[in-house]
C-alpha atoms as a PDB file:
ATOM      1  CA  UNK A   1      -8.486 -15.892   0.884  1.00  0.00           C
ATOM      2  CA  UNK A   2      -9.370 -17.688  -2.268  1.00  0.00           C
ATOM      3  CA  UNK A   3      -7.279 -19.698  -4.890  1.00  0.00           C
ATOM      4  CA  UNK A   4      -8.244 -20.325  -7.957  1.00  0.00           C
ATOM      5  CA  UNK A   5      -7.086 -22.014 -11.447  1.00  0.00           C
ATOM      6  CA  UNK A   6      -7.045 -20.299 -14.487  1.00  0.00           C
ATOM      7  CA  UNK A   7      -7.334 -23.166 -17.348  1.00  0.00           C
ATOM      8  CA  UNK A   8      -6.887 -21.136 -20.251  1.00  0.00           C
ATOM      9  CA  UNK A   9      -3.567 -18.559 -19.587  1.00  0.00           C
ATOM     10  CA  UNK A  10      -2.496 -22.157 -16.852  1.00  0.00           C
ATOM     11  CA  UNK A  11      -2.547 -19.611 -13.932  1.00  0.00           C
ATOM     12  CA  UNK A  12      -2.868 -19.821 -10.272  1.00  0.00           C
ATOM     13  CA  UNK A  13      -4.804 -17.264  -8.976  1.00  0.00           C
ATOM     14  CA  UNK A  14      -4.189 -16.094  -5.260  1.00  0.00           C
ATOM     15  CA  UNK A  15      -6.993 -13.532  -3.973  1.00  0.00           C
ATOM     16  CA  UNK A  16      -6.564 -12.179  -0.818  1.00  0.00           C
ATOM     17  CA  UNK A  17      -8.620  -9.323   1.318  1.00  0.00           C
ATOM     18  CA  UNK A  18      -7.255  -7.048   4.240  1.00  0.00           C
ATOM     19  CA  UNK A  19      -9.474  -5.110   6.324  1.00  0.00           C
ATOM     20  CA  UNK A  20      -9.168  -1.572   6.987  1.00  0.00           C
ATOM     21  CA  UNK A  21      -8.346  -0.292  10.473  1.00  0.00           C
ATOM     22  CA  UNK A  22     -10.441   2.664  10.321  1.00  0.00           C
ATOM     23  CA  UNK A  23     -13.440   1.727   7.958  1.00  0.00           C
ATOM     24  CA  UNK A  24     -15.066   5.191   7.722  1.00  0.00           C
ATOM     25  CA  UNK A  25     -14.268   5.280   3.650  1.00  0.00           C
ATOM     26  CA  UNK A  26     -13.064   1.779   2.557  1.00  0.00           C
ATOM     27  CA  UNK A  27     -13.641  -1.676   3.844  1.00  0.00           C
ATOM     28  CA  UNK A  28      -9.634  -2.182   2.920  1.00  0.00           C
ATOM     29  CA  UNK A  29      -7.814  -4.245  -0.069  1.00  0.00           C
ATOM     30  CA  UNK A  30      -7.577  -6.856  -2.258  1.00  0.00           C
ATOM     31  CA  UNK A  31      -4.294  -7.880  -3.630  1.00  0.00           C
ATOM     32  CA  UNK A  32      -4.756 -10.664  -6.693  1.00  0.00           C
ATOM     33  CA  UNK A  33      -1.543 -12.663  -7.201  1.00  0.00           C
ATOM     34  CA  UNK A  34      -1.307 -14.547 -10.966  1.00  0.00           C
ATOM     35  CA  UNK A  35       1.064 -17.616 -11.134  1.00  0.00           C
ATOM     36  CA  UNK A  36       2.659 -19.098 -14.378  1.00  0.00           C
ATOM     37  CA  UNK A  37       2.475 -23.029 -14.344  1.00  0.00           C
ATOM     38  CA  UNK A  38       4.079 -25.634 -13.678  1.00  0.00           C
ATOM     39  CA  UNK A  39       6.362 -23.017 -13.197  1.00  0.00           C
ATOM     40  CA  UNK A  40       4.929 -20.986 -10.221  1.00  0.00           C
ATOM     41  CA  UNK A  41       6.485 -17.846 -11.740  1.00  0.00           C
ATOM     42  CA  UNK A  42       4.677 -14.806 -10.932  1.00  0.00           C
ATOM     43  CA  UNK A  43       2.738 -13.534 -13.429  1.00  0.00           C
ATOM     44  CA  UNK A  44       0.582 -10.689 -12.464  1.00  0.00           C
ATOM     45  CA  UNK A  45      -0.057  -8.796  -9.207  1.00  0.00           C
ATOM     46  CA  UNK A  46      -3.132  -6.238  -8.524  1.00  0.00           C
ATOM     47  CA  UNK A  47      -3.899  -3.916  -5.905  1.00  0.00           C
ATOM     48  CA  UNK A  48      -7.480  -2.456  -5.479  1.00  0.00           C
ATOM     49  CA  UNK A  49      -8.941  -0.757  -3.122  1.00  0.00           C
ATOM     50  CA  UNK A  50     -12.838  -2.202  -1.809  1.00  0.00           C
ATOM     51  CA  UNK A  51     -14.790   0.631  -1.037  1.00  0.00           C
ATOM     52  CA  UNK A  52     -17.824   0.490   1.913  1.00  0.00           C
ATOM     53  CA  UNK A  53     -21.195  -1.311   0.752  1.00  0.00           C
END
């Protein structure tokens, strides 16, 4: 997990990283949650997959 603060849009930035059960063609995901502050209204939300290194 990481958390991070975006000074310029005044974002929190949630990273996170699950792990794929079977890892025979990805390692799993990463979902990347963007807050609004002081607000703490979501803002943006990705979904990628992270392939094998």
């Amino acid at each position: 997990m990481y958390v991070g603060y975006d000074s310029v849009k005044q974002r929190l930035v949630l990273r996170y990283f699950a792990r794929a059960a079977i890892q025979n063609e990805i390692a799993g995901w990463q979902v990347q949650l963007a807050y609004s502050l002081p607000s703490l209204r979501p803002a943006l939300a990705y979904v990628q997959t992270v392939p094998l290194e």
